[in-house]
Protein backbone atom coordinates (compact mmCIF):
# COMPACT_ATOMS: atom_id res chain seq x y z
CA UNK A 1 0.00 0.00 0.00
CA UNK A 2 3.00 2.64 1.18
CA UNK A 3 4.53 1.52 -2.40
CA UNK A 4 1.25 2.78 -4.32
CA UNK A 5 0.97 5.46 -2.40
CA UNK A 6 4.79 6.78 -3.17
CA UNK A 7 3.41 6.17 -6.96
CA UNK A 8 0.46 8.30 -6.54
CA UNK A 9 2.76 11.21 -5.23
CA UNK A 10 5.47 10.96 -7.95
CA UNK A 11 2.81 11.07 -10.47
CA UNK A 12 3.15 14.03 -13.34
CA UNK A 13 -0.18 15.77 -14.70
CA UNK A 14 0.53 13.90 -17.82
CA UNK A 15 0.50 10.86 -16.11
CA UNK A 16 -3.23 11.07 -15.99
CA UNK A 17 -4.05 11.50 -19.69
CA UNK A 18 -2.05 7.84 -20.37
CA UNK A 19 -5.42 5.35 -19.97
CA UNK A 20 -6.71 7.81 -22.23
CA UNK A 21 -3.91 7.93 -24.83
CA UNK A 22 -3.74 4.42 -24.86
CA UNK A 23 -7.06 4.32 -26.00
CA UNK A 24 -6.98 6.58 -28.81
CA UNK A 25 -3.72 5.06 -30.11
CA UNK A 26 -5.39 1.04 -29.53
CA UNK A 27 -7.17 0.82 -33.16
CA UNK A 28 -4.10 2.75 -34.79
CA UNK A 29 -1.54 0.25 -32.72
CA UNK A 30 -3.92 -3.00 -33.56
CA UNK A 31 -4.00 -1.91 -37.79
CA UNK A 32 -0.09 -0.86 -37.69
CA UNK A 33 0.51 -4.28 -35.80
CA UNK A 34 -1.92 -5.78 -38.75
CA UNK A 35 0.05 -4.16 -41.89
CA UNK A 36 3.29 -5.18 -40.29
CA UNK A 37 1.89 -8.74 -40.00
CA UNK A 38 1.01 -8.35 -44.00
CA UNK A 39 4.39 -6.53 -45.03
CA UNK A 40 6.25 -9.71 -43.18
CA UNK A 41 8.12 -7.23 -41.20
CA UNK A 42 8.70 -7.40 -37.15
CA UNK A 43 8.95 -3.73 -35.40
CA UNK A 44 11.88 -3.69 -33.40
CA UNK A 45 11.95 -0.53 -30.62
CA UNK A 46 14.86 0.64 -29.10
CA UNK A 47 15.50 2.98 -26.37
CA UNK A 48 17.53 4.15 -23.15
CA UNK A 49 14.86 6.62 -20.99
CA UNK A 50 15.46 9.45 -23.94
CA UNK A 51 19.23 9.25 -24.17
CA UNK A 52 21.90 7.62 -26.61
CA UNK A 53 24.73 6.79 -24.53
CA UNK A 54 23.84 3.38 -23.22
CA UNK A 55 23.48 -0.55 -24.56
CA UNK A 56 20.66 0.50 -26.25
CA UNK A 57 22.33 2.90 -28.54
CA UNK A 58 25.03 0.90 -29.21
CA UNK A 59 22.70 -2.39 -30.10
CA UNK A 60 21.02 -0.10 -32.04
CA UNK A 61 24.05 1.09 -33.97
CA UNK A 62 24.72 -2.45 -34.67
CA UNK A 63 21.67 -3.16 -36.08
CA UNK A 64 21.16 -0.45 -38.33
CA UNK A 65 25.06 -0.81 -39.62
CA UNK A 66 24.70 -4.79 -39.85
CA UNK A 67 21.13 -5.37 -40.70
CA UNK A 68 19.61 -2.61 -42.46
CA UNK A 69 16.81 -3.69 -44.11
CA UNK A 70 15.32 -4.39 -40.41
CA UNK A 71 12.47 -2.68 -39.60
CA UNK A 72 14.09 -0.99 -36.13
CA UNK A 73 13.38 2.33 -34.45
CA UNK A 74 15.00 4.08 -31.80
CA UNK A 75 12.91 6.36 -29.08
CA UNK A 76 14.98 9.17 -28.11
CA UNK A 77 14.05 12.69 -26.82
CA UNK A 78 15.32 15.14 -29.50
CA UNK A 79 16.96 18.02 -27.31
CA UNK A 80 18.74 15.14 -26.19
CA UNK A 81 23.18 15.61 -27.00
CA UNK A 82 22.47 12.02 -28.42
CA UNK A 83 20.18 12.65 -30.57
CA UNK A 84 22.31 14.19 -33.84
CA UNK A 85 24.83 10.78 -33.66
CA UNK A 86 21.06 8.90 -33.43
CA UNK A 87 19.56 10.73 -36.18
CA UNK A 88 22.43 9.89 -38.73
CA UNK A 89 21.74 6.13 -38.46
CA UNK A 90 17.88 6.97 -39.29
CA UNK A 91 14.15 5.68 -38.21
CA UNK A 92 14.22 8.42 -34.27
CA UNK A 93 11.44 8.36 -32.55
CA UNK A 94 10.53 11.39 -30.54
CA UNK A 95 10.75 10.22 -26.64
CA UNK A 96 7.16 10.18 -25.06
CA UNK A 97 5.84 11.40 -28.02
CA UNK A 98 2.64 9.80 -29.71
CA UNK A 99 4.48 7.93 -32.24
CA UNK A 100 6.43 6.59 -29.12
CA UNK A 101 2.90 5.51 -27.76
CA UNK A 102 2.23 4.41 -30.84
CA UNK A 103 5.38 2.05 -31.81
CA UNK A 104 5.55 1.21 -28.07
CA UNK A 105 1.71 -0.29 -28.59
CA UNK A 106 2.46 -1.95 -31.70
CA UNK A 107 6.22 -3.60 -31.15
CA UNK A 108 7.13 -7.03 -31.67
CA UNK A 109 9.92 -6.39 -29.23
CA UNK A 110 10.61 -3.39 -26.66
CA UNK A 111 14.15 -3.18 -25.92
CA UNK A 112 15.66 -1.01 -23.44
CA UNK A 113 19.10 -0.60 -21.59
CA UNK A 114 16.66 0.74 -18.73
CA UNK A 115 13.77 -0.66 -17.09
CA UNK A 116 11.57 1.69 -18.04
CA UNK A 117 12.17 3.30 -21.84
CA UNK A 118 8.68 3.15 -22.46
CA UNK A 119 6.51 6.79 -22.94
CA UNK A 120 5.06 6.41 -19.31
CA UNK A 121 6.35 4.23 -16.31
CA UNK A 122 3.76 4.13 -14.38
CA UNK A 123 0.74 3.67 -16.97
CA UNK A 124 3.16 1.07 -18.75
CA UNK A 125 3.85 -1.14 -14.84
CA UNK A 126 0.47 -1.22 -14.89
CA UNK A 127 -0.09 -3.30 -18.28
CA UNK A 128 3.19 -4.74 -18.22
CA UNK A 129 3.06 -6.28 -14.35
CA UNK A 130 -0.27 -5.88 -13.25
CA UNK A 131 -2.10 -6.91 -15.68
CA UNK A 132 0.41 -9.08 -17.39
CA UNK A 133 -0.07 -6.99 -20.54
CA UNK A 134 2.59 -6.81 -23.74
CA UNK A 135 4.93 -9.41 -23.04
CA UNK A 136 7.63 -8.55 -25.11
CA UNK A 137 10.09 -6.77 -23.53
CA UNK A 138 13.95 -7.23 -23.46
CA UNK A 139 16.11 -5.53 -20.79
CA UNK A 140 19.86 -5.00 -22.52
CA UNK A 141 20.73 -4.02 -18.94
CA UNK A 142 22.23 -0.78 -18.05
CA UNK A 143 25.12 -2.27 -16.56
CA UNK A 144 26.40 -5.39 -14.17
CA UNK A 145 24.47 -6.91 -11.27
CA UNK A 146 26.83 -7.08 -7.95
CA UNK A 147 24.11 -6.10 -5.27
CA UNK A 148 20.72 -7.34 -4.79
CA UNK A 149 18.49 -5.59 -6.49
CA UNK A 150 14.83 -6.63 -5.74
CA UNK A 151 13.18 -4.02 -8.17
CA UNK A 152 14.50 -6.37 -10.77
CA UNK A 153 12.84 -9.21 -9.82
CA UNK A 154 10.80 -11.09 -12.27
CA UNK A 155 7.45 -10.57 -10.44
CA UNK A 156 8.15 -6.44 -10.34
CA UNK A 157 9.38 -6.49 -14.30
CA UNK A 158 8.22 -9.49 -16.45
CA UNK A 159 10.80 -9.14 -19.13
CA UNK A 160 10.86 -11.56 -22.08
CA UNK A 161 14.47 -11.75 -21.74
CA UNK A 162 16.84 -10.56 -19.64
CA UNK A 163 20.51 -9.95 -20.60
CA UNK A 164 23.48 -10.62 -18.48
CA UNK A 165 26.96 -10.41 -19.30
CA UNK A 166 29.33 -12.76 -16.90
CA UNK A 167 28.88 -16.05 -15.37
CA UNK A 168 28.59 -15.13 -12.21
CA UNK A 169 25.82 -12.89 -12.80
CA UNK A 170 23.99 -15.18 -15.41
CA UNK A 171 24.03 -17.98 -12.51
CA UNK A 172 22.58 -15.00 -10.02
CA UNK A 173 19.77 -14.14 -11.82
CA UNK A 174 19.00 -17.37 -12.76
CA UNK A 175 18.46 -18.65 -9.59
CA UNK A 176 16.96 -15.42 -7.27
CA UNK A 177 15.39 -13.35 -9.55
CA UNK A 178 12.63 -15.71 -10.60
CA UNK A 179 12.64 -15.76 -14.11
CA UNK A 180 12.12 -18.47 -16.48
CA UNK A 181 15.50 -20.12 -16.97
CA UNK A 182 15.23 -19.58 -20.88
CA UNK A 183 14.73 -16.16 -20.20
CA UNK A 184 17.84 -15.13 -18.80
CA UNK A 185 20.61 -14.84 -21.18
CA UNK A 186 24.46 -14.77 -21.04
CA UNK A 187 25.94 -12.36 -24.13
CA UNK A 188 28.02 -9.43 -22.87
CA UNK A 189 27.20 -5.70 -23.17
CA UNK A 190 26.89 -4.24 -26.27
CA UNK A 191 28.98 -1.02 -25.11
CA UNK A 192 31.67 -3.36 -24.65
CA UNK A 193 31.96 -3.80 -28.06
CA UNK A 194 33.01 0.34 -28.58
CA UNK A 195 35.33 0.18 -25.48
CA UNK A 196 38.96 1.56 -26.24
CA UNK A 197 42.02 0.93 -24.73
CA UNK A 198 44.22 4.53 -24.39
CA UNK A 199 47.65 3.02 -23.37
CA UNK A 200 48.83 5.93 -23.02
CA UNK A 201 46.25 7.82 -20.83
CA UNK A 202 47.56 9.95 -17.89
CA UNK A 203 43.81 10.65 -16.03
CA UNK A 204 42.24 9.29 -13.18
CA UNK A 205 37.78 8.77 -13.30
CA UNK A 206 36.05 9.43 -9.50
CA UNK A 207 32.92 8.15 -10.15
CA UNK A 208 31.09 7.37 -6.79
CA UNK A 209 27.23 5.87 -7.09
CA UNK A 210 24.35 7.11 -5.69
CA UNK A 211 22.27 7.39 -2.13
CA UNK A 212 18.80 7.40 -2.56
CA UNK A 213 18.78 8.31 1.38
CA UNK A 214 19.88 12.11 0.59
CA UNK A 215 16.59 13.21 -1.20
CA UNK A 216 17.80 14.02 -4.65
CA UNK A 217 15.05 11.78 -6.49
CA UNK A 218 11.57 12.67 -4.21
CA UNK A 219 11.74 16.57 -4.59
CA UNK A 220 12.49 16.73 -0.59
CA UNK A 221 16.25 17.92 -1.44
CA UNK A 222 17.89 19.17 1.68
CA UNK A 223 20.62 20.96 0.94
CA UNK A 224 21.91 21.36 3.81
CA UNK A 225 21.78 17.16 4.96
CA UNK A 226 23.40 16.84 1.69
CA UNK A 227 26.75 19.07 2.51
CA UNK A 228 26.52 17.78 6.19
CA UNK A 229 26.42 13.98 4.91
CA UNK A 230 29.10 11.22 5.08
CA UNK A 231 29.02 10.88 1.10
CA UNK A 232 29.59 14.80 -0.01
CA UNK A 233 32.28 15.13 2.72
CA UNK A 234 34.06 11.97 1.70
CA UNK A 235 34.64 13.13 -2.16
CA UNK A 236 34.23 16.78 -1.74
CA UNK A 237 37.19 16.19 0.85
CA UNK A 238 39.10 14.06 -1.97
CA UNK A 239 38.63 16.91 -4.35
CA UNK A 240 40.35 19.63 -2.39
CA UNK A 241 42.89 17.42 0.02
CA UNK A 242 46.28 19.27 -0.58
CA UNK A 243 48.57 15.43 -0.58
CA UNK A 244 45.87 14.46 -3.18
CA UNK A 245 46.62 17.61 -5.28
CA UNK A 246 49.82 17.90 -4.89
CA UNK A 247 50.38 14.28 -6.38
CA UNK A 248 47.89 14.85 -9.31
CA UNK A 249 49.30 18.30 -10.02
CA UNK A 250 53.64 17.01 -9.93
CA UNK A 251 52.45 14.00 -12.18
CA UNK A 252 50.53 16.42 -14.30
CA UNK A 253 47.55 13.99 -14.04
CA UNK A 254 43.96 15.43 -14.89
CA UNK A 255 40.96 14.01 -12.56
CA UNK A 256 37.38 13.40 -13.79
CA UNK A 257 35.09 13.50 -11.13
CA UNK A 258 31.50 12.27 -12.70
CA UNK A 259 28.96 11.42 -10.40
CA UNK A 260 25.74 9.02 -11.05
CA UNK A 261 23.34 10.46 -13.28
CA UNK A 262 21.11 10.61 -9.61
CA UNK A 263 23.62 12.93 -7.87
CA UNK A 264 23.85 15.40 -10.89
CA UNK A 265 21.10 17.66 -9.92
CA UNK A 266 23.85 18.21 -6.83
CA UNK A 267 26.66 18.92 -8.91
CA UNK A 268 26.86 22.20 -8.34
CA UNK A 269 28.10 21.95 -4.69
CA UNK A 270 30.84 20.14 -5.37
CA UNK A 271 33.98 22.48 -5.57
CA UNK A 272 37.95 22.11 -5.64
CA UNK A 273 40.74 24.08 -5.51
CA UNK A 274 42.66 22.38 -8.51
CA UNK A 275 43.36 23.35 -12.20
CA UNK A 276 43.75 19.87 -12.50
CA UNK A 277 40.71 18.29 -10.98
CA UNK A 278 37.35 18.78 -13.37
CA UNK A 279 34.18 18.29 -12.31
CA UNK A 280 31.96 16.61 -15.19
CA UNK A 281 28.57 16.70 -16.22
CA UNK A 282 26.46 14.30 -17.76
CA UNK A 283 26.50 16.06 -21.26
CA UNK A 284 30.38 14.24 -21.43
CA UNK A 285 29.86 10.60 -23.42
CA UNK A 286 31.29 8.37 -20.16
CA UNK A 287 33.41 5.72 -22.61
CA UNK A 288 35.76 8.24 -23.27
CA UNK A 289 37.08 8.57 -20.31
CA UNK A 290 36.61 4.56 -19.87
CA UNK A 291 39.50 4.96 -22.51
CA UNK A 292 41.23 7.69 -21.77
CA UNK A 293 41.71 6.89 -17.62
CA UNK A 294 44.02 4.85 -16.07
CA UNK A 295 42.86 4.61 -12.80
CA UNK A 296 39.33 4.15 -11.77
CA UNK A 297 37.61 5.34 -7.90
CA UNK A 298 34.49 4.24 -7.17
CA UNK A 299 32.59 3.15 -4.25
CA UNK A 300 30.18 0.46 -5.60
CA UNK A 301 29.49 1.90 -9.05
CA UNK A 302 28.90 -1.03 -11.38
CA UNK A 303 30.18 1.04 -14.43
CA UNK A 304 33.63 -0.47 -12.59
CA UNK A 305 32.64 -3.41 -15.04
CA UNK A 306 33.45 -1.58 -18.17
CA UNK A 307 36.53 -0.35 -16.81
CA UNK A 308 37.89 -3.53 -15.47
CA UNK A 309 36.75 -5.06 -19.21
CA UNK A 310 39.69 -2.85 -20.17
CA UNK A 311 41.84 -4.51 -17.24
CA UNK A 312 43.07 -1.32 -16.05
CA UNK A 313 43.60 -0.98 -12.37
CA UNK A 314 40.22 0.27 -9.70
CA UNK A 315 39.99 1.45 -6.28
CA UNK A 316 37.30 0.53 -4.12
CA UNK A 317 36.62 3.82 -1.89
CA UNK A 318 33.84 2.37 0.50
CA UNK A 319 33.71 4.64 3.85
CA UNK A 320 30.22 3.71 4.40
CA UNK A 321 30.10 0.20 3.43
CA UNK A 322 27.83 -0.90 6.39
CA UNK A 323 25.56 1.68 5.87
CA UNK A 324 25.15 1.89 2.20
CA UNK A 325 24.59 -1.78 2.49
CA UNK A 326 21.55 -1.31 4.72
CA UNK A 327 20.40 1.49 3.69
CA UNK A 328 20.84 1.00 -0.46
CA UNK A 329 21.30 -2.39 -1.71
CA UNK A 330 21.96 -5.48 0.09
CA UNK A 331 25.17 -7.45 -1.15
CA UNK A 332 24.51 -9.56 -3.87
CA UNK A 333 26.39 -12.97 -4.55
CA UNK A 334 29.46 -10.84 -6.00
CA UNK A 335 32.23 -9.91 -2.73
CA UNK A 336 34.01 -6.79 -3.03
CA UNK A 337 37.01 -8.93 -1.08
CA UNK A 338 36.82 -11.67 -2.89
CA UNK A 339 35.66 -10.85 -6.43
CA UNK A 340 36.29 -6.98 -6.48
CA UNK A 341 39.01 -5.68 -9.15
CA UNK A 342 40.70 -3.63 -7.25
CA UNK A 343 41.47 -2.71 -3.05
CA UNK A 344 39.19 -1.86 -0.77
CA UNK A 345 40.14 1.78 1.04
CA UNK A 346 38.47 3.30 3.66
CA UNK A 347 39.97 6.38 4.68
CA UNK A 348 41.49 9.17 2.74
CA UNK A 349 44.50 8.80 3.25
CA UNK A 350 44.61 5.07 2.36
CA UNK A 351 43.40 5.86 -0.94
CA UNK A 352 45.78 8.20 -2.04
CA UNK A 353 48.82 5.86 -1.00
CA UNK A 354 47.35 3.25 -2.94
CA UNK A 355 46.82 5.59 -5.91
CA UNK A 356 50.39 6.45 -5.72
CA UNK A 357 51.48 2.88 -5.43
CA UNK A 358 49.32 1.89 -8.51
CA UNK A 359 50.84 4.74 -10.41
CA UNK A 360 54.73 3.34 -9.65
CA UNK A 361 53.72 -0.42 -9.81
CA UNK A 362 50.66 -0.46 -12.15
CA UNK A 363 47.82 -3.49 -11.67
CA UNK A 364 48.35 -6.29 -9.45
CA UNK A 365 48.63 -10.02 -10.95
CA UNK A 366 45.60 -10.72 -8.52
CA UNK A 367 43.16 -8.35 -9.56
CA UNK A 368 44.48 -8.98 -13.35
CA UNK A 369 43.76 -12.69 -12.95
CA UNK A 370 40.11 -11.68 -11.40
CA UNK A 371 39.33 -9.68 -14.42
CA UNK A 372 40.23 -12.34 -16.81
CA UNK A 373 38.45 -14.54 -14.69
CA UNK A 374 35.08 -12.49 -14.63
CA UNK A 375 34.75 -12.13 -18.08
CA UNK A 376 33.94 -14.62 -20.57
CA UNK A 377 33.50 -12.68 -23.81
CA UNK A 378 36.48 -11.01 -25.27
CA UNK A 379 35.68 -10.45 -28.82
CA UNK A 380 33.88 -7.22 -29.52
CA UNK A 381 30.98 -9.91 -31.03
CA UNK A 382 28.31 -9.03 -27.85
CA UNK A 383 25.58 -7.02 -29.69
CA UNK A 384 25.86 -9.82 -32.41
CA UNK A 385 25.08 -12.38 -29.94
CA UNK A 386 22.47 -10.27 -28.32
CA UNK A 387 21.12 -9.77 -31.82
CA UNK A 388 21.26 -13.76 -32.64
CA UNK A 389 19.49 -14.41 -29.26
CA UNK A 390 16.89 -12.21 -29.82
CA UNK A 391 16.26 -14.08 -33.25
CA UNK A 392 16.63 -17.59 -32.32
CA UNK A 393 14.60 -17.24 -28.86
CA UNK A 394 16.47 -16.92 -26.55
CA UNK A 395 19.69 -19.63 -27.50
CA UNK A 396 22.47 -17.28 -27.77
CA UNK A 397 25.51 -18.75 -30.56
């Protein structure tokens, strides 16, 4: 009841006219799904919650370079930065718009990199898990599963398929999540694919997750909690601690720090007293500096994924591991000490030694061997596999 409730509140004026365009756009959706039916041709949509930045552009690139003559479309909001790269490659769909309603109705397939990417969340959990409605969804995954994350569940989702991308994770979906076993299917990311290797790059990424805790996603923001909390003092502090700076700035090394797309709208109180620290906004495309870093911080981000899929050496900055464990996700079947690709810090200080060790003796054989461990495609072939998965029904080749 609480969880309806919380719905209800989060609800947007246009959230009330969906029952209604849904029923203007059911005979349209019904003949387009009946002409398709006649033209032999299945409607493939695409989309990432109105960006281009995720699997679902990237599976969508693939398509459209490898397989034309498909009849795919991708749902993207057009004052989106994406959207100019996504208009090249043809057949946009304006995010939320009607023809989104309308291609959304009529799909043979849905495929998203999020678990929403439809034109209305709530209106669309209602057909899809209520009433059991449209069963043809495919979640490409917006990154890699450590933690438990309930609101994946089968029962809260009902995806057709559900992509993973190591063994690990395949096995731990598999068995908690509740889906059919031939749902759940082992492929790799289709960003991977695009990931670069800079050799040669002298830059370090900060990119700490989120804490839904702090207010930034119900509209009760409190500034003030925010600056006093554990979380902005922790990286605020890295930002502007003078042994941190003076390292970066002797080495001539340039630090990215890029938040979660959920701590953005607090961006703007982060601050630091270095030419060579940047603070980065979401309008920057994240793989490049994937390729041009050479150290990774995080906390529990699972973009550390892509960066260890590049086997270059991470930093596990957890000073409120209890707490983030009770309060945001509970651990998952993946163990920061015993599966994580990097150490485990928990003070300041003991993060900046072990960024200057990393910087004299580069990756350790440990972590290496982890990496190579976790991953079990290496062959830039994931979105065709995806792609070959979604045609034969599920049996990835």
């Amino acid at each position: 009841m609480t969880r309806v409730k919380n719905a209800i509140k989060q609800m947007k004026l246009r959230d009330f006219f969906a029952p209604f365009i849904f029923l203007i756009l059911l005979i349209p959706s019904i003949t387009f799904r009946l002409i398709n039916k006649i033209k032999k041709r299945k409607l493939w949509l695409i989309a990432e919650d109105g960006q281009a930045r995720d699997n679902g552009y990237h599976f969508y690139r693939y398509i459209r370079l490898n397989h034309p003559d498909d009849y795919c479309f991708y749902a993207i909001d057009y004052a989106s930065s994406g959207f100019e790269k996504v208009n090249k490659l043809g057949n946009t769909v304006r995010y939320g718009g009607a023809r989104h309603w309308l291609f959304y109705m009529a799909a043979d397939l849905n495929i998203s990199s999020q678990k929403g990417g439809n034109p209305c969340p709530i209106f669309w959990y209602f057909m899809h898990v209520v009433l059991g409605q449209f069963k043809n969804r495919i979640f490409l995954q917006h990154g890699v599963i450590s933690n438990q994350l309930d609101w994946l569940y089968y029962k809260k989702c009902k995806f057709k398929y559900f992509i993973t991308s190591t063994k690990n994770e395949y096995e731990y979906i598999k068995k908690y999540y509740g889906y059919p076993q031939e749902s759940v299917i082992l492929t790799g990311l289709s960003r991977w694919d695009n990931l670069i290797n800079s050799q040669d790059g002298n830059a370090i990424l900060v990119m700490p997750t989120w804490r839904k805790d702090l207010g930034l996603q119900d509209n009760h923001f409190d500034k003030e909690r925010f600056l006093r909390s554990d979380y902005y003092n922790a990286w605020n502090g890295l930002l502007n601690d003078d042994l941190f700076i003076e390292f970066v700035e002797k080495n001539n090394i340039l630090v990215y720090f890029y938040p979660h797309q959920r701590m953005q709208s607090a961006l703007g109180l982060f601050n630091t007293k270095s030419k060579n620290i940047k603070i980065v906004s979401l309008d920057e495309d994240i793989q490049e500096f994937f390729s041009k870093c050479s150290i990774m911080i995080t906390d529990y981000s699972s973009a550390v994924f892509d960066f260890a899929y590049l086997k270059k050496p991470i930093i596990y900055y957890q000073f409120d591991k209890e707490y983030f464990h009770e309060k945001q996700y509970k651990s998952g079947t993946f163990s920061y000490e015993r599966d994580g690709f990097g150490k485990i810090v928990i003070t300041r200080g003991e993060l900046i030694d072990e960024i200057k060790r990393i910087y004299k003796n580069g990756i350790d054989n440990l972590y290496l061997k982890r990496i190579e461990n976790t991953f079990v495609f290496y062959d830039g072939r994931n979105s065709e596999r995806i792609y070959n998965a979604i045609k034969n029904n599920g049996r990835a080749s």
